[in-house]
N, C-alpha and C. Protein backbone atom coordinates (compact mmCIF):
# COMPACT_ATOMS: atom_id res chain seq x y z
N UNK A 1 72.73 4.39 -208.40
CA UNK A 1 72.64 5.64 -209.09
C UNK A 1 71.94 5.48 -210.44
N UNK A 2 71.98 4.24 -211.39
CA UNK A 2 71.37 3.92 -212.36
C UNK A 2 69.69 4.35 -212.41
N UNK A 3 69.38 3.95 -210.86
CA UNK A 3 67.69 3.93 -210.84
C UNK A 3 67.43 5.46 -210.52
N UNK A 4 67.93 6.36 -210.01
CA UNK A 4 67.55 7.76 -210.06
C UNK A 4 68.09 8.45 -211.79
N UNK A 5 69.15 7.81 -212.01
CA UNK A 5 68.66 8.45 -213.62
C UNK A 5 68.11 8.08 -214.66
N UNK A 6 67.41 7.30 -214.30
CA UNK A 6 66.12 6.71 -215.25
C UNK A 6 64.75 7.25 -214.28
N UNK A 7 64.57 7.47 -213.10
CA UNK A 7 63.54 7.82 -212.77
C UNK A 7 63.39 9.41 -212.91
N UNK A 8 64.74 10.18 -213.71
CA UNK A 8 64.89 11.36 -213.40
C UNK A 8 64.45 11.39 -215.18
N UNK A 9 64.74 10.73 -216.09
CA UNK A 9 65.00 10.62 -217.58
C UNK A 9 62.85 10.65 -217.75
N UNK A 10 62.49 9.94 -216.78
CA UNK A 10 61.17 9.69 -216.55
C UNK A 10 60.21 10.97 -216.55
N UNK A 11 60.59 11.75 -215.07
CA UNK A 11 59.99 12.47 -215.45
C UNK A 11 60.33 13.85 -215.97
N UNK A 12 61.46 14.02 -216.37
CA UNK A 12 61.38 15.01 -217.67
C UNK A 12 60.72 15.07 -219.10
N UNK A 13 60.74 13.16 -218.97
CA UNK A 13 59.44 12.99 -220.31
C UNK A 13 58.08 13.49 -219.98
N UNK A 14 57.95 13.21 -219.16
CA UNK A 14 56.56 13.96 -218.36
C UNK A 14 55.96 14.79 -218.54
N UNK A 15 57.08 15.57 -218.42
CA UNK A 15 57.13 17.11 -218.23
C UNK A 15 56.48 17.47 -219.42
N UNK A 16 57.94 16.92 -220.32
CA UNK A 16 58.10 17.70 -221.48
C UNK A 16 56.73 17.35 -222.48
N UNK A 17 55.80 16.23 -222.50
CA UNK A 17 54.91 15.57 -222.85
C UNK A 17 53.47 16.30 -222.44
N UNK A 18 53.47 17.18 -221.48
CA UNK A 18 52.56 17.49 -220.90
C UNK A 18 52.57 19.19 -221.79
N UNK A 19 53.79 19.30 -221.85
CA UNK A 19 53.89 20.75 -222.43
C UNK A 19 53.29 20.55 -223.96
N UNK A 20 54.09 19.80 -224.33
CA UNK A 20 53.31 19.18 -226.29
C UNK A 20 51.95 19.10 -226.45
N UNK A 21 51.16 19.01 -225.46
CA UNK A 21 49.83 18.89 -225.60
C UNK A 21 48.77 20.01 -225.73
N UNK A 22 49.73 20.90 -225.24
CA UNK A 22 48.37 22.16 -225.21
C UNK A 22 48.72 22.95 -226.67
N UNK A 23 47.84 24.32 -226.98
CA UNK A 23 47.40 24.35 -228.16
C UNK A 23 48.39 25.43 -228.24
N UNK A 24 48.44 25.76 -229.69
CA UNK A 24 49.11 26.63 -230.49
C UNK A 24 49.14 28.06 -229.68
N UNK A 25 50.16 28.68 -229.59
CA UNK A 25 49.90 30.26 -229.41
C UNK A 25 50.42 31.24 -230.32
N UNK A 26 50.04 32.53 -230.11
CA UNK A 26 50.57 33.43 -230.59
C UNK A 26 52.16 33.94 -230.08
N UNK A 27 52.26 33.27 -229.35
CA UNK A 27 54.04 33.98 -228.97
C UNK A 27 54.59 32.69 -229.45
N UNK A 28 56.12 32.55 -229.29
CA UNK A 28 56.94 31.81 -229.83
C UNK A 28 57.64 30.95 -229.13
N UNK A 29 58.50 32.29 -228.66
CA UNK A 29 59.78 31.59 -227.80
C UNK A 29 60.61 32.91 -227.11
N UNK A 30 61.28 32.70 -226.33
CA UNK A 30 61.70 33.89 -225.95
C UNK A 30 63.08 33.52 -225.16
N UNK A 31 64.23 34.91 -224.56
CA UNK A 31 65.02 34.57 -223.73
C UNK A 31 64.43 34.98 -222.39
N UNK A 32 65.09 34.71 -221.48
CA UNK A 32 64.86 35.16 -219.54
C UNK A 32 65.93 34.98 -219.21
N UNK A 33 66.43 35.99 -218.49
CA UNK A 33 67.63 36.23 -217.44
C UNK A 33 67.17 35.51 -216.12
N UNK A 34 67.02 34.76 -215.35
CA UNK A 34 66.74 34.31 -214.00
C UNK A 34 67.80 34.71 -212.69
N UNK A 35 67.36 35.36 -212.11
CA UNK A 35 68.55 35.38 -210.51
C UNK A 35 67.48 34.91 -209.55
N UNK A 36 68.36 33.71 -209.09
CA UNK A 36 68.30 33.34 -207.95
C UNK A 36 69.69 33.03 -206.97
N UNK A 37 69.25 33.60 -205.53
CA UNK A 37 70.50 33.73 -204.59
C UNK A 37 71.82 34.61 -205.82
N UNK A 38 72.89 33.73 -205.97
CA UNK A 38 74.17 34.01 -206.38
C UNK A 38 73.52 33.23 -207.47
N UNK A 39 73.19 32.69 -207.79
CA UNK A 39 72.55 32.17 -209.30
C UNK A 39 71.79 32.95 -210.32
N UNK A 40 73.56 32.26 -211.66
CA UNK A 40 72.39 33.46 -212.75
C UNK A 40 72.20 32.50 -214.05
N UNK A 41 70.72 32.21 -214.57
CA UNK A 41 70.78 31.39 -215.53
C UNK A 41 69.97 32.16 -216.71
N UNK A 42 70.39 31.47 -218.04
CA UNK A 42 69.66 31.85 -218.98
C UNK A 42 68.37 30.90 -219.35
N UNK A 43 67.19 31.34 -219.57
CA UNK A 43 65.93 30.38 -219.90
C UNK A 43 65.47 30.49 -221.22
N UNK A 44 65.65 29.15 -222.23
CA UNK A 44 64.71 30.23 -222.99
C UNK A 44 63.17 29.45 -223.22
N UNK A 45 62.18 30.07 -222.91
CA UNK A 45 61.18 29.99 -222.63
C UNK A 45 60.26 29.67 -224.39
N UNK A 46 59.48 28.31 -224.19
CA UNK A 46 58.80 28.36 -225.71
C UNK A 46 57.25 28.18 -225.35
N UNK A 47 56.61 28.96 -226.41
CA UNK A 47 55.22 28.89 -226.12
C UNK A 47 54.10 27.85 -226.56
N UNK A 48 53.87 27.01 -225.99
CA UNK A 48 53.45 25.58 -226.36
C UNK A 48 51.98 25.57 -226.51
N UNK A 49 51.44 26.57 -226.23
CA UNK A 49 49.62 27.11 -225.87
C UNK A 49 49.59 28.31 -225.54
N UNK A 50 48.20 28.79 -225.22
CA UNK A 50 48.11 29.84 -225.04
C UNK A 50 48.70 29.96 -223.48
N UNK A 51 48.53 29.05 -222.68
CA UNK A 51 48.78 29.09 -221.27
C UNK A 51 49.80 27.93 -220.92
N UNK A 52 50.87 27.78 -221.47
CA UNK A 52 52.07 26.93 -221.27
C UNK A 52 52.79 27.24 -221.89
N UNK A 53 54.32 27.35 -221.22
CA UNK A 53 55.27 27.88 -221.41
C UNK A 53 56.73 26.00 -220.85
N UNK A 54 57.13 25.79 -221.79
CA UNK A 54 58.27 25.29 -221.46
C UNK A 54 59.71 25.83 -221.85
N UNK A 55 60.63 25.54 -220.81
CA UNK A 55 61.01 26.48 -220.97
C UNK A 55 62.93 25.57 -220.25
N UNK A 56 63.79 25.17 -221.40
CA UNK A 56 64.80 24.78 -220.88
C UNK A 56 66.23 25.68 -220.53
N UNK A 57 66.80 25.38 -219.39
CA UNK A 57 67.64 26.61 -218.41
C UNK A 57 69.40 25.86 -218.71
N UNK A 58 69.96 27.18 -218.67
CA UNK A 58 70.96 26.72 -218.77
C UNK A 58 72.19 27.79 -217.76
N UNK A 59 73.22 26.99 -216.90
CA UNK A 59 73.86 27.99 -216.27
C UNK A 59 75.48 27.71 -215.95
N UNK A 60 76.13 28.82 -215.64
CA UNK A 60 77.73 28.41 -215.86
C UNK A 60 78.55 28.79 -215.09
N UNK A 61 78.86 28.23 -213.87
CA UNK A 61 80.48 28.98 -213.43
C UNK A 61 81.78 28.25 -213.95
N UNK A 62 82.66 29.31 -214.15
CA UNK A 62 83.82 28.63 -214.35
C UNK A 62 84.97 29.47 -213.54
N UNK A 63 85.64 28.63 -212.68
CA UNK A 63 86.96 28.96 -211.47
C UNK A 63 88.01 28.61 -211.97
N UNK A 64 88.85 29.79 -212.06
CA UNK A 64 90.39 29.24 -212.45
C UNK A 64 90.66 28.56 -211.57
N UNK A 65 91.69 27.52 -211.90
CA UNK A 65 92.40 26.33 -210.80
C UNK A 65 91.44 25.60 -210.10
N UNK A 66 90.27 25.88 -209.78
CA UNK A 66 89.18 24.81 -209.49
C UNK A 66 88.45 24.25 -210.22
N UNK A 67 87.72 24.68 -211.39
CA UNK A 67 86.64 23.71 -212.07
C UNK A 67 85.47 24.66 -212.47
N UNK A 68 85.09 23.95 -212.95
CA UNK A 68 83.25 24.39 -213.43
C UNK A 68 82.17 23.72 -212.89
N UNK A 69 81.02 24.71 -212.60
CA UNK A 69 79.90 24.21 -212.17
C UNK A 69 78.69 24.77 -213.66
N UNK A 70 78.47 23.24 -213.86
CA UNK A 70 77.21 23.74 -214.94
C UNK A 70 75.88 23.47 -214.46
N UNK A 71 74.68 24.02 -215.25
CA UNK A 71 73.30 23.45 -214.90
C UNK A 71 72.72 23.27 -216.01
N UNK A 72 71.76 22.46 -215.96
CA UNK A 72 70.86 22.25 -216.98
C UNK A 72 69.16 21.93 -216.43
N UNK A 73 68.53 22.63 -216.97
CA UNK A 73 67.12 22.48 -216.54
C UNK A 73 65.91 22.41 -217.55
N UNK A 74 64.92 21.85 -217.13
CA UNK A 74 64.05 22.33 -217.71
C UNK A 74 62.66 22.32 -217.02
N UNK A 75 61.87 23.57 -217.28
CA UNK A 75 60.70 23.62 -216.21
C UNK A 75 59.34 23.38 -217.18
N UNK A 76 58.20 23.74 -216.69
CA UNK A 76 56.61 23.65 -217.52
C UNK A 76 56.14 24.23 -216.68
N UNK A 77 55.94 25.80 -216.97
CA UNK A 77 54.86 26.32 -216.66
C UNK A 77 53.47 26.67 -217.48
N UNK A 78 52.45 26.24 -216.58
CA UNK A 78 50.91 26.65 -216.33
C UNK A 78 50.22 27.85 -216.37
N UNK A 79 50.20 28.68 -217.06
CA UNK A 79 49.64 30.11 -216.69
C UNK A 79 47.71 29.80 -216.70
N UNK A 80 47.34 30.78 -215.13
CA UNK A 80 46.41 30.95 -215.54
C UNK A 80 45.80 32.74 -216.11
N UNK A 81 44.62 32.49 -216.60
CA UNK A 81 44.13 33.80 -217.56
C UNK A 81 43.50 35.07 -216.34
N UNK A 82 44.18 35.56 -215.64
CA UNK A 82 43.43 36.42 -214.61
C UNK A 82 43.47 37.24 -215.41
N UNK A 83 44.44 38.34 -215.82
CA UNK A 83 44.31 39.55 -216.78
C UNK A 83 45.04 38.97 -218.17
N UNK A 84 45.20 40.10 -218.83
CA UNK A 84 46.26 40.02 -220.15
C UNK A 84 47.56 40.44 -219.97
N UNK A 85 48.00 41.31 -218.60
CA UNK A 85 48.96 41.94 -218.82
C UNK A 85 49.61 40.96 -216.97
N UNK A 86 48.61 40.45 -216.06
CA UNK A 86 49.44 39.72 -214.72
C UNK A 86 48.44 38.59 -215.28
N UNK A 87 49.51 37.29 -215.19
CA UNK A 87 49.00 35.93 -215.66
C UNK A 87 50.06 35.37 -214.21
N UNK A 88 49.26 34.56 -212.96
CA UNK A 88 49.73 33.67 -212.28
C UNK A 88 49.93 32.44 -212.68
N UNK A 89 50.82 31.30 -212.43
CA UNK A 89 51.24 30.41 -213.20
C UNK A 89 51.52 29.37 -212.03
N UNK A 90 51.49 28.26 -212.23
CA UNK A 90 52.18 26.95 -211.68
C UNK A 90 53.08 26.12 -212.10
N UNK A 91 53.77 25.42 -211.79
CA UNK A 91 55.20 24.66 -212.71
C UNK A 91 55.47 23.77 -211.67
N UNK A 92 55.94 23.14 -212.80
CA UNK A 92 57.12 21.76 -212.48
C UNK A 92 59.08 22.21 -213.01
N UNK A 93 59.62 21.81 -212.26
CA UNK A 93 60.79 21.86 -212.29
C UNK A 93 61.76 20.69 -212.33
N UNK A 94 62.83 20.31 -213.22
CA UNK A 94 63.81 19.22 -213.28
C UNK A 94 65.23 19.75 -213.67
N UNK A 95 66.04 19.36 -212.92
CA UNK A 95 67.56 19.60 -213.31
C UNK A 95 68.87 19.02 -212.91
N UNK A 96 69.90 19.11 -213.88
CA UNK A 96 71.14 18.78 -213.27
C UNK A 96 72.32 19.41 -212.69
N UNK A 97 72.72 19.05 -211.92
CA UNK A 97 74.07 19.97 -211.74
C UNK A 97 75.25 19.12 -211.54
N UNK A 98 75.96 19.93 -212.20
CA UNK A 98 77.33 18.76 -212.69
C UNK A 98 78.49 20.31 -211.93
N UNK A 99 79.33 18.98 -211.19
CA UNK A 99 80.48 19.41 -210.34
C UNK A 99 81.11 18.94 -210.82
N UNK A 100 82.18 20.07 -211.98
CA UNK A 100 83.44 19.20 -213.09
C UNK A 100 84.57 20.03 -212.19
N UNK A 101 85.74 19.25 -211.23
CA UNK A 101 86.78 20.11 -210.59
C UNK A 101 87.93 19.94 -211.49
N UNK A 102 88.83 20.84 -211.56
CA UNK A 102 89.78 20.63 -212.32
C UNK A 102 90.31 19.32 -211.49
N UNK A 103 90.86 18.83 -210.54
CA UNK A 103 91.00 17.84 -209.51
C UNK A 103 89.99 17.02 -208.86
N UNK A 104 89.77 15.33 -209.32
CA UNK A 104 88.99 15.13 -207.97
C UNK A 104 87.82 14.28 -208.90
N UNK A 105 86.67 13.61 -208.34
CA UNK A 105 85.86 13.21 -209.25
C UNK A 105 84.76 14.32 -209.31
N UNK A 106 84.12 13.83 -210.63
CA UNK A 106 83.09 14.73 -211.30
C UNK A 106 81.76 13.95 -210.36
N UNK A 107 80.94 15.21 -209.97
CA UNK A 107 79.57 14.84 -209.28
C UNK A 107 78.42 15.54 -210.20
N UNK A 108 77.24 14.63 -210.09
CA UNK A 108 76.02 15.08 -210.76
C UNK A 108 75.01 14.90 -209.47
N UNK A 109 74.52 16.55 -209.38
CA UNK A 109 73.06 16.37 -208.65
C UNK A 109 71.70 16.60 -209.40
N UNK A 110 70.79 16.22 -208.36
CA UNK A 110 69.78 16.21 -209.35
C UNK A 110 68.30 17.21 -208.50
N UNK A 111 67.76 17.79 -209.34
CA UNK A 111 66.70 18.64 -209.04
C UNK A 111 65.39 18.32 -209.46
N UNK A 112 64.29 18.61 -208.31
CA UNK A 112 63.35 18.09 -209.35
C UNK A 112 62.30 19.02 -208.12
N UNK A 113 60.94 20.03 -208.77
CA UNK A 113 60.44 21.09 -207.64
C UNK A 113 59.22 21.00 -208.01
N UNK A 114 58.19 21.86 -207.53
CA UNK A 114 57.35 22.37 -207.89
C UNK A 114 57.33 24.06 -207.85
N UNK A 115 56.79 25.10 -208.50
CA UNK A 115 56.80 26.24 -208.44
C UNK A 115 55.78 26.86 -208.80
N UNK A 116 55.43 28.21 -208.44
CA UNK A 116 54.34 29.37 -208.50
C UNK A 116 54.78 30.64 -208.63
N UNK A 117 54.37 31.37 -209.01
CA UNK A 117 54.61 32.88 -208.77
C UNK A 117 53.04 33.55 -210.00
N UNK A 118 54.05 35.00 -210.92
CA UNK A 118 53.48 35.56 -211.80
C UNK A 118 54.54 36.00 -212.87
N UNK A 119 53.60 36.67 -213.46
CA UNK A 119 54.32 36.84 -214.63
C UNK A 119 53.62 38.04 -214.92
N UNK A 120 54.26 39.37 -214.91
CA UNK A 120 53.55 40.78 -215.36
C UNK A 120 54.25 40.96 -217.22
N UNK A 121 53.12 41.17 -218.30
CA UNK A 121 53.63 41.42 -218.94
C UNK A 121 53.23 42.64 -219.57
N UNK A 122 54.08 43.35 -219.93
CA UNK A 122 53.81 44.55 -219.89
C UNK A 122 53.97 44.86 -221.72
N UNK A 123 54.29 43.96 -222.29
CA UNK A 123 53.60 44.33 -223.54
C UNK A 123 53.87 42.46 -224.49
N UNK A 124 53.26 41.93 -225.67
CA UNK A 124 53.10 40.36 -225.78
C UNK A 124 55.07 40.35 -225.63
N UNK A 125 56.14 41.25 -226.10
CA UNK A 125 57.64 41.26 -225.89
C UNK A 125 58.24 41.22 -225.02
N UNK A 126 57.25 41.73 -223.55
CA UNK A 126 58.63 41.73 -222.79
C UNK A 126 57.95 41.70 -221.40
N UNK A 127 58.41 41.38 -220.81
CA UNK A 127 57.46 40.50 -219.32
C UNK A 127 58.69 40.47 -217.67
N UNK A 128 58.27 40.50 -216.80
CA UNK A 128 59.15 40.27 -215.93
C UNK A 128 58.32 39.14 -214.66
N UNK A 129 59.09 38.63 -213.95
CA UNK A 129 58.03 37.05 -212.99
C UNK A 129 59.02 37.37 -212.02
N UNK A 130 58.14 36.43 -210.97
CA UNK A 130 58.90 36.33 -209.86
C UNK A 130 57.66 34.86 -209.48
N UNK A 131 58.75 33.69 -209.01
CA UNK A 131 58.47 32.23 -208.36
C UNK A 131 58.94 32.11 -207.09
N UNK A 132 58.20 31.24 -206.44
CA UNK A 132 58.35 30.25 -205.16
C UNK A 132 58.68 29.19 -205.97
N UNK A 133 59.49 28.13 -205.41
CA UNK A 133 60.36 27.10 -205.19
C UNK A 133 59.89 25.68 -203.77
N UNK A 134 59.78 24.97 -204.48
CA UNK A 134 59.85 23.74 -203.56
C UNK A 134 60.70 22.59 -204.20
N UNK A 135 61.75 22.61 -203.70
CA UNK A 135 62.64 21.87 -204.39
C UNK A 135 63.16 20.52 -203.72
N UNK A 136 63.47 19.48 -204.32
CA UNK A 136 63.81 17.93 -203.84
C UNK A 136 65.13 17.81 -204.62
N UNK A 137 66.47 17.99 -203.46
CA UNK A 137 67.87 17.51 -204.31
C UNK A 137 68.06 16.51 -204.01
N UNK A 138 68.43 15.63 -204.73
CA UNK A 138 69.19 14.25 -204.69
C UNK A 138 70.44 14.64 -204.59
N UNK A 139 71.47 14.29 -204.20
CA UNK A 139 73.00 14.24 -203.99
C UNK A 139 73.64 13.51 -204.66
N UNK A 140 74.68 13.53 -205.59
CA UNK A 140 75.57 12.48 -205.62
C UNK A 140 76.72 12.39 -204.30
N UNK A 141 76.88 10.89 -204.65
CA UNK A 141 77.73 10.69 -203.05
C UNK A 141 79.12 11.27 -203.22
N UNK A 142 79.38 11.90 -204.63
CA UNK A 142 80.75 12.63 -204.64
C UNK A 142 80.43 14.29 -204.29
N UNK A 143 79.30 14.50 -204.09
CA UNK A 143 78.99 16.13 -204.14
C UNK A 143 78.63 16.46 -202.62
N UNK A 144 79.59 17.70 -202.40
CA UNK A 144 79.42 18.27 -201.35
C UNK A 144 78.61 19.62 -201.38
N UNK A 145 77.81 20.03 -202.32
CA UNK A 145 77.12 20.99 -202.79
C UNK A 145 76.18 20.95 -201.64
N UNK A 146 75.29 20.12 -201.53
CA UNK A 146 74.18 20.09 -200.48
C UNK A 146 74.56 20.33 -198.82
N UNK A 147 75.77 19.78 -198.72
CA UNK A 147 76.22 19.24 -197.54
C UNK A 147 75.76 18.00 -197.16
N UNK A 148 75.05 17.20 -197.78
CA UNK A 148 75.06 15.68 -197.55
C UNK A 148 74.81 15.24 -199.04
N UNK A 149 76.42 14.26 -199.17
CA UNK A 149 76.78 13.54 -199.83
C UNK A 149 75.91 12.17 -200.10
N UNK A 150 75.25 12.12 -201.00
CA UNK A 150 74.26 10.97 -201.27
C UNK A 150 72.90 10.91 -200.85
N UNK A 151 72.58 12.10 -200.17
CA UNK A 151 71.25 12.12 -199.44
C UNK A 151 70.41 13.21 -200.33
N UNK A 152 69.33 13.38 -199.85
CA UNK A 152 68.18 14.48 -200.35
C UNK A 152 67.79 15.29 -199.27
N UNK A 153 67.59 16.43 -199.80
CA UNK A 153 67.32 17.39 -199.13
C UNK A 153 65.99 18.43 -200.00
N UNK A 154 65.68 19.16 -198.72
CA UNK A 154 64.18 19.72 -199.38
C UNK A 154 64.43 21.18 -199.14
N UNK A 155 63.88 22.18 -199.86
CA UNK A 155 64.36 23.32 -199.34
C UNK A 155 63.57 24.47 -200.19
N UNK A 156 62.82 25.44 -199.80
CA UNK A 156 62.77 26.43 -200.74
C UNK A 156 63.26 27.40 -201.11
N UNK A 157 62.84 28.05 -202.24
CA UNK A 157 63.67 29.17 -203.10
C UNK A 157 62.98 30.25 -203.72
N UNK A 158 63.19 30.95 -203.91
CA UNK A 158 63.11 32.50 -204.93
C UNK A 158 63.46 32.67 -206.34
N UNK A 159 62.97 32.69 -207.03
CA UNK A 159 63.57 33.63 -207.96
C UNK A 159 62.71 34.59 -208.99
N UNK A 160 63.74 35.83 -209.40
CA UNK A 160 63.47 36.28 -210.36
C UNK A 160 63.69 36.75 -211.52
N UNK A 161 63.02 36.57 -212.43
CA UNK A 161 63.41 37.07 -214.12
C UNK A 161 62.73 38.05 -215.00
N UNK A 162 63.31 38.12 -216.15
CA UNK A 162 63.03 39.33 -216.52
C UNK A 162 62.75 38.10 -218.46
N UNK A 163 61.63 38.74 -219.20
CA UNK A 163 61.91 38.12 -220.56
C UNK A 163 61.73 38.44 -221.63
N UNK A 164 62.27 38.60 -222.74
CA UNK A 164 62.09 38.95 -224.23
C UNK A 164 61.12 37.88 -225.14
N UNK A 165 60.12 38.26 -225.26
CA UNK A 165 59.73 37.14 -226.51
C UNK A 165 59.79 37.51 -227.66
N UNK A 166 59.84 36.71 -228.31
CA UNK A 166 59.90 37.32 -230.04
C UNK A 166 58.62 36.24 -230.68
């Protein structure tokens, strides 16, 4: 388990390294509501260039008498310049998910995707997207989240958000 969280520590530097590079913009930073499936996370999205957006996720259940499920993410999206107001985009995706039960051992899975969609913004404040998902889970061998304990699985996804920039 040591060597997937250093190869996971890896490429979030990546990521995040790739986002530092592009140029100054005029927007800032912003929040995003994200739903996906039964999943609801908060993003908040920073503007690293004119056409990159990184953007780290954060999400929370908490069950009486069972436990908490948290997430932590962080993505890099790519926009390209088709209009000013629909900008299509590409991304990378990385994350954790931690299975804390009130009973039982604690499991960490791990996420790591590629993604696409758009992004309509309907004025530089306030924007709404919708992504495709190609996602690679790693398992911990204590997590039954996937349905296989220690294995990887591939799978795609949906989602959509809505965002405030300031």
């Amino acid at each position: 388990m040591k060597n997937i969280n250093f190869i996971f520590a890896v490429i979030l530097c990546i990521v995040f390294t790739m986002s530092l590079s592009a140029q100054n913009s005029t927007r800032s930073w912003g929040i995003s509501a994200s739903i996906q499936e039964n999943q609801l996370d908060i993003l908040f999205p920073i503007w690293t260039g004119e056409n990159n957006v990184i953007a780290p996720s954060i999400g929370a259940i908490y069950i009486e008498d069972s436990g908490t499920d948290l997430r932590l993410g962080l993505l890099d999206r790519v926009y390209f310049n088709a209009t000013k107001t629909l900008k299509p985009f590409l991304g990378l995706r990385a994350g954790l998910l931690f299975s804390l039960p009130d009973g039982g051992d604690n499991a960490t899975d791990y996420i790591i995707g590629l993604l696409g969609g758009g992004e309509y913004f309907f004025s530089n404040h306030f924007s709404v997207g919708v992504e495709a998902q190609l996602n690679m889970s790693i398992s911990d061998e204590n997590s039954s989240r996937f349905g296989n304990p220690g294995g990887i699985n591939v799978n795609t996804a949906t989602a959509i958000y809505a965002s405030i920039y300031f």
